[in-house]
C-alpha atoms as a PDB file:
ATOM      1  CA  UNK A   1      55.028 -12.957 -86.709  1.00  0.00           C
ATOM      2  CA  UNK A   2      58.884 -14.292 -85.813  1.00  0.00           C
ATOM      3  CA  UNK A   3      58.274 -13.414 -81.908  1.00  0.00           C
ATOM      4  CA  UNK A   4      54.432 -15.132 -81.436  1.00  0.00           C
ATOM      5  CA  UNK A   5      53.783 -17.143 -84.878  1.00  0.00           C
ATOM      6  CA  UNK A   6      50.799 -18.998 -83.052  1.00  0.00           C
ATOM      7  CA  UNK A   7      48.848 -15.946 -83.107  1.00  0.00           C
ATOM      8  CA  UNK A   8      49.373 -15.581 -86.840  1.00  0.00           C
ATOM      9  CA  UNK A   9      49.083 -19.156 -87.886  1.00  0.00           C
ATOM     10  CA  UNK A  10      48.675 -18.542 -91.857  1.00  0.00           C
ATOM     11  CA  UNK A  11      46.075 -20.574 -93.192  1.00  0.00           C
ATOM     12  CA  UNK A  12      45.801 -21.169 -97.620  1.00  0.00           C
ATOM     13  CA  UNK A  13      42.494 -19.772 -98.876  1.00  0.00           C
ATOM     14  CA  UNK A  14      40.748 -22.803 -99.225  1.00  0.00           C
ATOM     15  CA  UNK A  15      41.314 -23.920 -95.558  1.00  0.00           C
ATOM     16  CA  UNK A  16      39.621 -20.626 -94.427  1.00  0.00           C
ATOM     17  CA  UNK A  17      36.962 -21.375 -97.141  1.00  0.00           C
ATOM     18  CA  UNK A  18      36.131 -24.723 -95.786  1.00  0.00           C
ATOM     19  CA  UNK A  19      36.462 -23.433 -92.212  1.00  0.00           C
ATOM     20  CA  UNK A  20      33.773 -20.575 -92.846  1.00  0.00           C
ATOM     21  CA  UNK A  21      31.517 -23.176 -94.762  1.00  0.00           C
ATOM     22  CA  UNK A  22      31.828 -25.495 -91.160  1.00  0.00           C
ATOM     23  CA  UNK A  23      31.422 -22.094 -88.959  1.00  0.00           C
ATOM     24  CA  UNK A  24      28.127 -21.471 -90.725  1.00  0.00           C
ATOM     25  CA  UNK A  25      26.766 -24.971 -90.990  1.00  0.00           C
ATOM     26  CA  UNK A  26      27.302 -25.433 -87.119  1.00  0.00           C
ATOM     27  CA  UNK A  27      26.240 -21.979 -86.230  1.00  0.00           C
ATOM     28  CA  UNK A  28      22.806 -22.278 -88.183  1.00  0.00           C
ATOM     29  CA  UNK A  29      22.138 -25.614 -86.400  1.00  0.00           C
ATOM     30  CA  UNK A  30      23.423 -24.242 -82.703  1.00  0.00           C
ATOM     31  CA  UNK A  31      21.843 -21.504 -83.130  1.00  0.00           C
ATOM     32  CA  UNK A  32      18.872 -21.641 -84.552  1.00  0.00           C
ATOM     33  CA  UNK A  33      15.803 -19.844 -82.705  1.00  0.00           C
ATOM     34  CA  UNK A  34      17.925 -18.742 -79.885  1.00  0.00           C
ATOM     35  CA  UNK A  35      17.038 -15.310 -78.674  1.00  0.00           C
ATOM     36  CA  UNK A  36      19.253 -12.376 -79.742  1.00  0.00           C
ATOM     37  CA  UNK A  37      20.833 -14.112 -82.785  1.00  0.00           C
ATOM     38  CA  UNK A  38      20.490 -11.713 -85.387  1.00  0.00           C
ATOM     39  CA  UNK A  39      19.030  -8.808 -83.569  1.00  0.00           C
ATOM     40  CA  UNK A  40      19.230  -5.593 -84.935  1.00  0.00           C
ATOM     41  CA  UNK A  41      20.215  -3.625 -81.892  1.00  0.00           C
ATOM     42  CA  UNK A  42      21.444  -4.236 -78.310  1.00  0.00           C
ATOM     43  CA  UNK A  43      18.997  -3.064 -75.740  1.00  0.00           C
ATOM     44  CA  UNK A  44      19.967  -2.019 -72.156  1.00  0.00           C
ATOM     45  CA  UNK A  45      17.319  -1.200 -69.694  1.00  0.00           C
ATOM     46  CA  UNK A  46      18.316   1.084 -67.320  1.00  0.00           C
ATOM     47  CA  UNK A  47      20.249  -0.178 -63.680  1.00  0.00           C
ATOM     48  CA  UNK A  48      21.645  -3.237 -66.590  1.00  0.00           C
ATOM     49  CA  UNK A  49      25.167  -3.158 -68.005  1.00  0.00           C
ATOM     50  CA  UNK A  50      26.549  -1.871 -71.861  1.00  0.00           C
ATOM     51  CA  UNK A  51      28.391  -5.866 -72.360  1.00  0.00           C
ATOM     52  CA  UNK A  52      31.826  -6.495 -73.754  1.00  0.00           C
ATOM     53  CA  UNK A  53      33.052  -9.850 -74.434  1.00  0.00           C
ATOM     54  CA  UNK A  54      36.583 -10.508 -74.120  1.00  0.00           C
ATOM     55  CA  UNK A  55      37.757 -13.868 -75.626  1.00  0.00           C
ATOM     56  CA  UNK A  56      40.235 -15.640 -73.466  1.00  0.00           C
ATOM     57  CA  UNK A  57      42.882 -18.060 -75.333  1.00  0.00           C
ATOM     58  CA  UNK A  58      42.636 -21.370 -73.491  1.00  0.00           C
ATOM     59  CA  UNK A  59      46.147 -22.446 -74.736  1.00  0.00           C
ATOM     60  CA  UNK A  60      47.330 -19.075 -73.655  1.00  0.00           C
ATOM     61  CA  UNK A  61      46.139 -18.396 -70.073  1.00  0.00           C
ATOM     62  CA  UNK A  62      49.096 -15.677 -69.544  1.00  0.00           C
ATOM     63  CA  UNK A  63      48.727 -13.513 -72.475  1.00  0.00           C
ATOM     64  CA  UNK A  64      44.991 -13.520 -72.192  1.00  0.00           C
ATOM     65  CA  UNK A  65      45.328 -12.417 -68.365  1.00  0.00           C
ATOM     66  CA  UNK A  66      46.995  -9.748 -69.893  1.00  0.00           C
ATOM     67  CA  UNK A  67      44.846  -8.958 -72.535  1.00  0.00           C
ATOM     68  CA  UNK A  68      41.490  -8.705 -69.757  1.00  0.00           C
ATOM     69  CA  UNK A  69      43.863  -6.168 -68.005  1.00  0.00           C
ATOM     70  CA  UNK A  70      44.538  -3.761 -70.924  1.00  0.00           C
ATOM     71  CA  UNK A  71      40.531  -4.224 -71.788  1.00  0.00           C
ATOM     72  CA  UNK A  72      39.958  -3.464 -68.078  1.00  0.00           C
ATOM     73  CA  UNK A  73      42.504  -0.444 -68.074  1.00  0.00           C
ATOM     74  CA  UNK A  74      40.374   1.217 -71.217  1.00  0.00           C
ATOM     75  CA  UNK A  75      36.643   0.233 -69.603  1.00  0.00           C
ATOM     76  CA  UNK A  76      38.231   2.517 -66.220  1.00  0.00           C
ATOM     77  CA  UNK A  77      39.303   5.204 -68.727  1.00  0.00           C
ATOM     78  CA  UNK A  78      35.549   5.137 -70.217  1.00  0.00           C
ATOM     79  CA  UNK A  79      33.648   3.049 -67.579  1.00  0.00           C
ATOM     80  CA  UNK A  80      30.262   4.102 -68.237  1.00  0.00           C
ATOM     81  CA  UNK A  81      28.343   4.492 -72.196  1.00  0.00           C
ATOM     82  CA  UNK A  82      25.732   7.331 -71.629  1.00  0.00           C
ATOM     83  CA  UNK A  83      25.443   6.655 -68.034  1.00  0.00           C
ATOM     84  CA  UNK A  84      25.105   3.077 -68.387  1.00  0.00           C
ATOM     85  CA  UNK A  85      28.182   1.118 -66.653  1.00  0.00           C
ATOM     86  CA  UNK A  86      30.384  -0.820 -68.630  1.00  0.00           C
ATOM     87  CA  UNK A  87      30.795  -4.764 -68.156  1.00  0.00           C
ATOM     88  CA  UNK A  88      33.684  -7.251 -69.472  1.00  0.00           C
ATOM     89  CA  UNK A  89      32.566 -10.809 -69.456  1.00  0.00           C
ATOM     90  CA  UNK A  90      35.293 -13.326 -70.333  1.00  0.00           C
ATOM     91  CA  UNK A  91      34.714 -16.248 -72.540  1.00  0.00           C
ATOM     92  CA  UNK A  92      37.086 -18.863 -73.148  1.00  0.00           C
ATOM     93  CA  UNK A  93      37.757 -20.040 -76.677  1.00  0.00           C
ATOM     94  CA  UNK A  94      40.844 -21.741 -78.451  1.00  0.00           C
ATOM     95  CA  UNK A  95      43.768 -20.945 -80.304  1.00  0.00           C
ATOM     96  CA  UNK A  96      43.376 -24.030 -82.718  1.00  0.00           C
ATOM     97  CA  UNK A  97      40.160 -25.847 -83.145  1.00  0.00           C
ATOM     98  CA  UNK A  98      36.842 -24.834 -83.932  1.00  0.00           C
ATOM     99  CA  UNK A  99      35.066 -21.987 -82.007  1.00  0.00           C
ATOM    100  CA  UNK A 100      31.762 -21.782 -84.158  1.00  0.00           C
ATOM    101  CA  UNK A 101      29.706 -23.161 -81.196  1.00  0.00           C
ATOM    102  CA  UNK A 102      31.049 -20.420 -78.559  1.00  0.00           C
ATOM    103  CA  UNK A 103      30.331 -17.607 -81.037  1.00  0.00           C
ATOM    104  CA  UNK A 104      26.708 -18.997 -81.468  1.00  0.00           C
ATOM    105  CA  UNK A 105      26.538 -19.044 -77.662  1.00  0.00           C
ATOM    106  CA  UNK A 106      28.212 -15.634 -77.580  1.00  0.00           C
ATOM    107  CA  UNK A 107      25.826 -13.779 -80.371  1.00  0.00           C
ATOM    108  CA  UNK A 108      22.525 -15.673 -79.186  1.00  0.00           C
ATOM    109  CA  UNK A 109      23.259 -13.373 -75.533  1.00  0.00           C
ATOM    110  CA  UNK A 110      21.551 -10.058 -76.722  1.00  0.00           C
ATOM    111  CA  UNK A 111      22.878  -8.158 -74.078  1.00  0.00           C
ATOM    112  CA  UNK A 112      26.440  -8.765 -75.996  1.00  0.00           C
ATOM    113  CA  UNK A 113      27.498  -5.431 -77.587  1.00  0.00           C
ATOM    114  CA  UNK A 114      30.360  -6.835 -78.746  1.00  0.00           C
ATOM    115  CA  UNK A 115      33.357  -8.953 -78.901  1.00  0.00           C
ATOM    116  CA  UNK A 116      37.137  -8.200 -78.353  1.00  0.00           C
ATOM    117  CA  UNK A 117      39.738 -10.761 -80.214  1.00  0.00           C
ATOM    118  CA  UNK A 118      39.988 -13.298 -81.063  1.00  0.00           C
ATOM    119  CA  UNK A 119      43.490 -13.741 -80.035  1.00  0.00           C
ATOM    120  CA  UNK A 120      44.449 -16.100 -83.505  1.00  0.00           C
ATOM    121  CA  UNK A 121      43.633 -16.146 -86.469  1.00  0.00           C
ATOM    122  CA  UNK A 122      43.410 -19.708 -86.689  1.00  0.00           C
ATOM    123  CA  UNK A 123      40.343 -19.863 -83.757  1.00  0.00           C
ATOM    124  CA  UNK A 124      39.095 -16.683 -85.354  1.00  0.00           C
ATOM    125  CA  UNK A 125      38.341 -18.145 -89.045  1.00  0.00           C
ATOM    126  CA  UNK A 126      35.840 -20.784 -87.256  1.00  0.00           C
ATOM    127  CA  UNK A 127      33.791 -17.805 -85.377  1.00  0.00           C
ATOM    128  CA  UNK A 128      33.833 -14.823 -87.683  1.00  0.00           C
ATOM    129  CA  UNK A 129      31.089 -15.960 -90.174  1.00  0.00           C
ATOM    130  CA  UNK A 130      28.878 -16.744 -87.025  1.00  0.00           C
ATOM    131  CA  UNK A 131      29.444 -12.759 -85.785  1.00  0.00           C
ATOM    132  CA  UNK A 132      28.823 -12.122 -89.695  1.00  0.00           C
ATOM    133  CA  UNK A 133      25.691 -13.303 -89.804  1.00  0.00           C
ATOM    134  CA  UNK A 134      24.332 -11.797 -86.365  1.00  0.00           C
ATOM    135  CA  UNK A 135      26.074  -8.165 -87.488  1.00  0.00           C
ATOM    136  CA  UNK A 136      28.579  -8.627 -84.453  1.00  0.00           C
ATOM    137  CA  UNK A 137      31.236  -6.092 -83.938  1.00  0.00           C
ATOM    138  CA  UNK A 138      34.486  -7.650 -83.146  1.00  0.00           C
ATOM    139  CA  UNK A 139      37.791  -6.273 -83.226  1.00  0.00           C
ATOM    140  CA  UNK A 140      41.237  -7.998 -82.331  1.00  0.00           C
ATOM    141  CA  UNK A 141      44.711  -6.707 -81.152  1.00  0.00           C
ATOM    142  CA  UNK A 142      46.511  -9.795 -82.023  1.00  0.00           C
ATOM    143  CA  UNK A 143      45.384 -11.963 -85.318  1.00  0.00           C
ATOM    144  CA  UNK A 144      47.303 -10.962 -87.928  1.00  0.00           C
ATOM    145  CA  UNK A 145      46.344 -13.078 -90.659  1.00  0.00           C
ATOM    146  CA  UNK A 146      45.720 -12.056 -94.433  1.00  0.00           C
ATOM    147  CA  UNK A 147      42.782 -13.678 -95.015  1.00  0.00           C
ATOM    148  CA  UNK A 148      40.364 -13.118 -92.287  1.00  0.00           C
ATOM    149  CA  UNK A 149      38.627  -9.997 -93.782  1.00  0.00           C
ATOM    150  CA  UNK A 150      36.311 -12.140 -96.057  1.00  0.00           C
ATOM    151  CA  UNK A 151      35.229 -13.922 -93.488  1.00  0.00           C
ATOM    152  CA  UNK A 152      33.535 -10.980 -91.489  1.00  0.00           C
ATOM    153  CA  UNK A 153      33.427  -8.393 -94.088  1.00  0.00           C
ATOM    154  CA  UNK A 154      31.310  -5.958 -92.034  1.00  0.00           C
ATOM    155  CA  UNK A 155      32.182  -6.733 -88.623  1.00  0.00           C
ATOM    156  CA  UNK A 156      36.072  -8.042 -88.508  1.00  0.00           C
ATOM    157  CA  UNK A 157      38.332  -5.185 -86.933  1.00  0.00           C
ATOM    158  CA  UNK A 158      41.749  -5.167 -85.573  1.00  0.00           C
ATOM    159  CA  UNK A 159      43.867  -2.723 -84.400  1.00  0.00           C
ATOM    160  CA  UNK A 160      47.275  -4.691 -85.251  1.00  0.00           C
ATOM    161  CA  UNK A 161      48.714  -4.654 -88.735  1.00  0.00           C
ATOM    162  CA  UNK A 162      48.063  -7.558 -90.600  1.00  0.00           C
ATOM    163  CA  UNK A 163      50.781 -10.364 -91.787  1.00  0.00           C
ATOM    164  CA  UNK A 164      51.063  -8.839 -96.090  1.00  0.00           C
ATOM    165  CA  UNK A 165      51.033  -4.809 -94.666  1.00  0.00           C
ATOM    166  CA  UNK A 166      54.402  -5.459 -92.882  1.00  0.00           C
ATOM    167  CA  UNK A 167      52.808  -6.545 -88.998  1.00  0.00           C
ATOM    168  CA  UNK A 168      55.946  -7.786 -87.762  1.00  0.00           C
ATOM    169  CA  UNK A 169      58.603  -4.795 -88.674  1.00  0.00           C
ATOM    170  CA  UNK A 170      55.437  -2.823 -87.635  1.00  0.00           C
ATOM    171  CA  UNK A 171      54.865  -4.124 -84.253  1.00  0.00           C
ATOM    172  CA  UNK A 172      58.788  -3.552 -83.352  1.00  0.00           C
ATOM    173  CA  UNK A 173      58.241  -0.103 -84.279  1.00  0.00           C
ATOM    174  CA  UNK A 174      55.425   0.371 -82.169  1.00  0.00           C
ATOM    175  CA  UNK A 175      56.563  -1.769 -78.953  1.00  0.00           C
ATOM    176  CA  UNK A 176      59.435   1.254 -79.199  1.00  0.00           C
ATOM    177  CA  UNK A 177      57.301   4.628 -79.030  1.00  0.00           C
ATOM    178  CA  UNK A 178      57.245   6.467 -76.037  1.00  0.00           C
ATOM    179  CA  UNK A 179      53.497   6.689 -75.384  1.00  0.00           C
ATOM    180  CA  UNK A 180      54.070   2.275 -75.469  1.00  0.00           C
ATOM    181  CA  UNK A 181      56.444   2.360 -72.556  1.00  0.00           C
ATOM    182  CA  UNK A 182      54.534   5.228 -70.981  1.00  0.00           C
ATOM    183  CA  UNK A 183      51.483   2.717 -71.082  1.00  0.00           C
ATOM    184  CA  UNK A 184      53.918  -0.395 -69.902  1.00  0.00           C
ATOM    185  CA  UNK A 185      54.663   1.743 -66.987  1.00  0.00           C
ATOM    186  CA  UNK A 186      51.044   2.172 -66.181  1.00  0.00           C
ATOM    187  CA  UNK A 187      50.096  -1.205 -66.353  1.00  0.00           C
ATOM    188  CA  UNK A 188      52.898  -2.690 -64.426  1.00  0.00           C
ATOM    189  CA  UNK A 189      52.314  -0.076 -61.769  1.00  0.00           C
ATOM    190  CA  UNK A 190      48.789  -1.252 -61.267  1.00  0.00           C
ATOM    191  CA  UNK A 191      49.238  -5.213 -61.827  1.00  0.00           C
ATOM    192  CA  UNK A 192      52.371  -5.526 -60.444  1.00  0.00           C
ATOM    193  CA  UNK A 193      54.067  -6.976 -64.198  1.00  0.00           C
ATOM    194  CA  UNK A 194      55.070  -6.054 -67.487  1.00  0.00           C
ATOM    195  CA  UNK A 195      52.110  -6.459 -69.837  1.00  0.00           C
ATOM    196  CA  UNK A 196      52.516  -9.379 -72.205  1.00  0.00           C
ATOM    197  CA  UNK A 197      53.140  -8.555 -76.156  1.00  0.00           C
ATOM    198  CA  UNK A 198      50.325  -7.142 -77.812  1.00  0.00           C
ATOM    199  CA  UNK A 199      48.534  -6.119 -74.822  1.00  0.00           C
ATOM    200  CA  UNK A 200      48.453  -2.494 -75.660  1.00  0.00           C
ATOM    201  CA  UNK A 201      47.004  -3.293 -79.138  1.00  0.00           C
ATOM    202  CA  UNK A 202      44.262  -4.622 -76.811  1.00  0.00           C
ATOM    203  CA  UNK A 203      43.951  -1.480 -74.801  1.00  0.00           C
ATOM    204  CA  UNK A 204      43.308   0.313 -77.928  1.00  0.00           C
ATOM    205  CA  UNK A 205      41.185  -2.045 -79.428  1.00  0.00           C
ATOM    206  CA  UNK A 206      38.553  -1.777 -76.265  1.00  0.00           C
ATOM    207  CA  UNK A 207      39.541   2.287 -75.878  1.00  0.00           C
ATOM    208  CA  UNK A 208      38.567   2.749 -79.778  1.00  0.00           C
ATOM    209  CA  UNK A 209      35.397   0.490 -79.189  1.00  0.00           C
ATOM    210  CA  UNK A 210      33.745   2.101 -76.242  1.00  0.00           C
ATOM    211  CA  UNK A 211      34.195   5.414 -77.925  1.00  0.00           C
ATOM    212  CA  UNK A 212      32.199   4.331 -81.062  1.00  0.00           C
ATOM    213  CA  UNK A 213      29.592   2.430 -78.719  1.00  0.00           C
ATOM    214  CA  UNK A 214      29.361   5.898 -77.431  1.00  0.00           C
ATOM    215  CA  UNK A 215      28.655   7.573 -81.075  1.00  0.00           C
ATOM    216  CA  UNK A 216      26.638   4.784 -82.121  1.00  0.00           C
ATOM    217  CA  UNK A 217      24.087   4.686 -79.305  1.00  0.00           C
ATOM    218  CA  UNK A 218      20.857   6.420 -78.505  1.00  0.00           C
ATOM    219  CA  UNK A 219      18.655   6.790 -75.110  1.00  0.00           C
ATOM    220  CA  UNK A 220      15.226   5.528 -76.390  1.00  0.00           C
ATOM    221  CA  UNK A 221      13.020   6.218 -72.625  1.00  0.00           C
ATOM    222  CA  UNK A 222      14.857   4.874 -69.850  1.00  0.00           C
ATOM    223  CA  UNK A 223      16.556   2.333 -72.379  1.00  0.00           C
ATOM    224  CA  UNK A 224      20.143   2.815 -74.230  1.00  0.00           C
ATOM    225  CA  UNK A 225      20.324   0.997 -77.656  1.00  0.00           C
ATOM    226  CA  UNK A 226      23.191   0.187 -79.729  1.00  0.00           C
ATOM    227  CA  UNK A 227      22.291  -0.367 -83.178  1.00  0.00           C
ATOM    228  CA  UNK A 228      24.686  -3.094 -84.618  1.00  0.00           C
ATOM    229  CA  UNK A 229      24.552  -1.769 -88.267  1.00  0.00           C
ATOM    230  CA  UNK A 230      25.585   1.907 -86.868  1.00  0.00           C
ATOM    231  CA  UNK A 231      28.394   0.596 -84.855  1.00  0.00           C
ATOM    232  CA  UNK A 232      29.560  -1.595 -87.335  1.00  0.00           C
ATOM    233  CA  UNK A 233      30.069   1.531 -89.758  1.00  0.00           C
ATOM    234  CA  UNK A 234      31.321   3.565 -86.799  1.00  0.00           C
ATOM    235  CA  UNK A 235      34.333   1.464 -86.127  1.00  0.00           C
ATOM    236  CA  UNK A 236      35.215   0.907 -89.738  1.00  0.00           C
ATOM    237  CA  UNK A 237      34.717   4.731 -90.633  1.00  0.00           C
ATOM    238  CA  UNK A 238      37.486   5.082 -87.736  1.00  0.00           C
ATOM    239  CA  UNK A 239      40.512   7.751 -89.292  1.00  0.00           C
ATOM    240  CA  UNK A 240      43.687   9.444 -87.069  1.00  0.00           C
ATOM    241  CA  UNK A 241      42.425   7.458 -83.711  1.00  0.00           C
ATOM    242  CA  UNK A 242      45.327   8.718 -81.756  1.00  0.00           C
ATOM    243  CA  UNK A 243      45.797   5.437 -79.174  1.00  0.00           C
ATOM    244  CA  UNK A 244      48.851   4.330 -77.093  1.00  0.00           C
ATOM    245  CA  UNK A 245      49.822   2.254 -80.092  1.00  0.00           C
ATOM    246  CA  UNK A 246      50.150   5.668 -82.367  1.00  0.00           C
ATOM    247  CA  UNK A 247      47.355   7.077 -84.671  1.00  0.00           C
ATOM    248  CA  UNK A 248      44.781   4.037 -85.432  1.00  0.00           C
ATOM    249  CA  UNK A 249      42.859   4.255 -89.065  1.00  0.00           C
ATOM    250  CA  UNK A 250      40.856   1.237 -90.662  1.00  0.00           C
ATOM    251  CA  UNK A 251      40.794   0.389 -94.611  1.00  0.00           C
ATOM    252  CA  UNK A 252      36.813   0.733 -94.717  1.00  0.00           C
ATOM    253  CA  UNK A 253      36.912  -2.154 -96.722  1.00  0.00           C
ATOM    254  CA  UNK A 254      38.341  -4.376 -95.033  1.00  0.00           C
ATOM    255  CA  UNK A 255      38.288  -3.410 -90.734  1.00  0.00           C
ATOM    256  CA  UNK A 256      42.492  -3.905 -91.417  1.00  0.00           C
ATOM    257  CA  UNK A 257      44.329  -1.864 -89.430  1.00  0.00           C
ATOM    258  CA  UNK A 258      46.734   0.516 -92.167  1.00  0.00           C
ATOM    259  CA  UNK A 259      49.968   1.097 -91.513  1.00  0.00           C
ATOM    260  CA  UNK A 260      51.222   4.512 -91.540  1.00  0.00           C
ATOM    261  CA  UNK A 261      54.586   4.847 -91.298  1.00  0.00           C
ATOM    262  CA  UNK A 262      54.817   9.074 -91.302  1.00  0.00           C
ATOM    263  CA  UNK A 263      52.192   8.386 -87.948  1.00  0.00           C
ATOM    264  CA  UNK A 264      55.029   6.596 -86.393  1.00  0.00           C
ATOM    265  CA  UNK A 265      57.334   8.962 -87.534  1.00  0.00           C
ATOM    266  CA  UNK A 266      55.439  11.565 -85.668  1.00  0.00           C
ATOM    267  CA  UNK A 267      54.414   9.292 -82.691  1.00  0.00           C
ATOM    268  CA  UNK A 268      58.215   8.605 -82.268  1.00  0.00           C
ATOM    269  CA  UNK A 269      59.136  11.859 -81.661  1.00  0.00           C
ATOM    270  CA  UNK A 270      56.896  12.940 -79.454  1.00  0.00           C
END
């Protein structure tokens, strides 16, 4: 995108290729044997926390500030999954290099439910076979690029239209509905600035995300568990999700985000 290219940062097919081949290599060496890689569901004994993982942009220490505060806003919208409190842990990753050794360290925590971002697609491509292979939810309000489905065909999400469906002319759209400057309001009035680009695409990624947690999770004694499988298929079965960024549905196929102009029609105008 013209206005933040860096979060874009187009790779060719056979650079994501050989970046997923050197995610998986490194994650099945970091991560071998360490508990909670590749568990099945998220258990949360009771007085413990439903965990979120936000991942900070280390080259980016303003918009990711943001982004924490729109994931904060939507966790004191929904703070609590079946009476279990809700908890955002920041982890820092990069824009740029190779993140496969954070997401090992990220999915071998099986208290993590799951992960918001990352915030480019670049960083992403090194980390998403890693969530992959541990059935890791993730869903992003920022990377935009083509190619990323493949890489985490059941658990890549992202509430931001991607680069080939039109994500820039989309965005400035968006950034100019009511219920956006409504939300802009909001934030500034409780953190004293103007929220950064793309952080209400962040708000509605956690917003959608806690609600599926909610219809994905069971009370099993005095334990909640999320069942990665179940909210895996919960986010991507998401249709007409009406967020601050209009009406969010996801290609099934794919966790893209689909753009809808007649939605924005509507959300326009209201």
């Amino acid at each position: 995108m013209r206005n933040f290219a860096l979060v874009s940062w187009g790779m060719s097919a056979a650079g994501l290729v050989l970046a997923a081949a050197v995610a998986v290599l490194l994650a099945a060496g970091g991560a071998a044997g360490a508990p909670g890689a590749g568990t099945a569901s998220v258990v949360v004994p009771r007085g413990e926390s439903v965990r979120i993982v936000l991942t900070a942009a280390t080259e980016f220490p303003d918009f990711s500030t943001a982004f924490e505060n729109a994931a904060r806003l939507a966790i004191e919208d929904h703070p609590t999954i079946r009476g279990f409190p809700v908890q955002l842990d920041v982890v820092q990753t990069t824009c740029f290099g190779d993140n496969a050794g954070t997401a090992a360290a990220i999915v071998a925590d099986s208290r993590n439910a799951a992960v918001i971002g990352h915030f480019c697609s670049m960083g992403f491509a090194s980390a998403l076979p890693v969530y992959e292979a541990a059935g890791l939810v993730t869903i992003s309000g920022s990377a935009t690029g083509d190619d990323l489905p493949a890489l985490g065909p059941t658990v890549f999400d992202r509430t931001i239209v991607r680069d080939g469906d039109g994500g820039e002319a989309w965005l400035q759209q968006v950034e100019a509905l009511p219920s956006v400057a409504a939300w802009n309001a909001r934030y500034e009035a409780r953190f004293g600035s103007p929220p950064a680009q793309f952080a209400a695409t962040y708000f509605d990624a956690t917003a959608l995300l806690l609600r599926r947690i909610q219809q994905a999770s069971i009370i099993s004694g005095k334990t909640l568990v999320i069942d990665r499988a179940a909210l895996a298929a919960a986010v991507r079965e998401t249709t007409g999700y009406r967020g601050v960024t209009c009406d969010v549905t996801l290609d099934p196929a794919t966790g893209n985000r689909v753009n809808d102009p007649d939605a924005l029609a509507r959300c326009a105008g209201a």
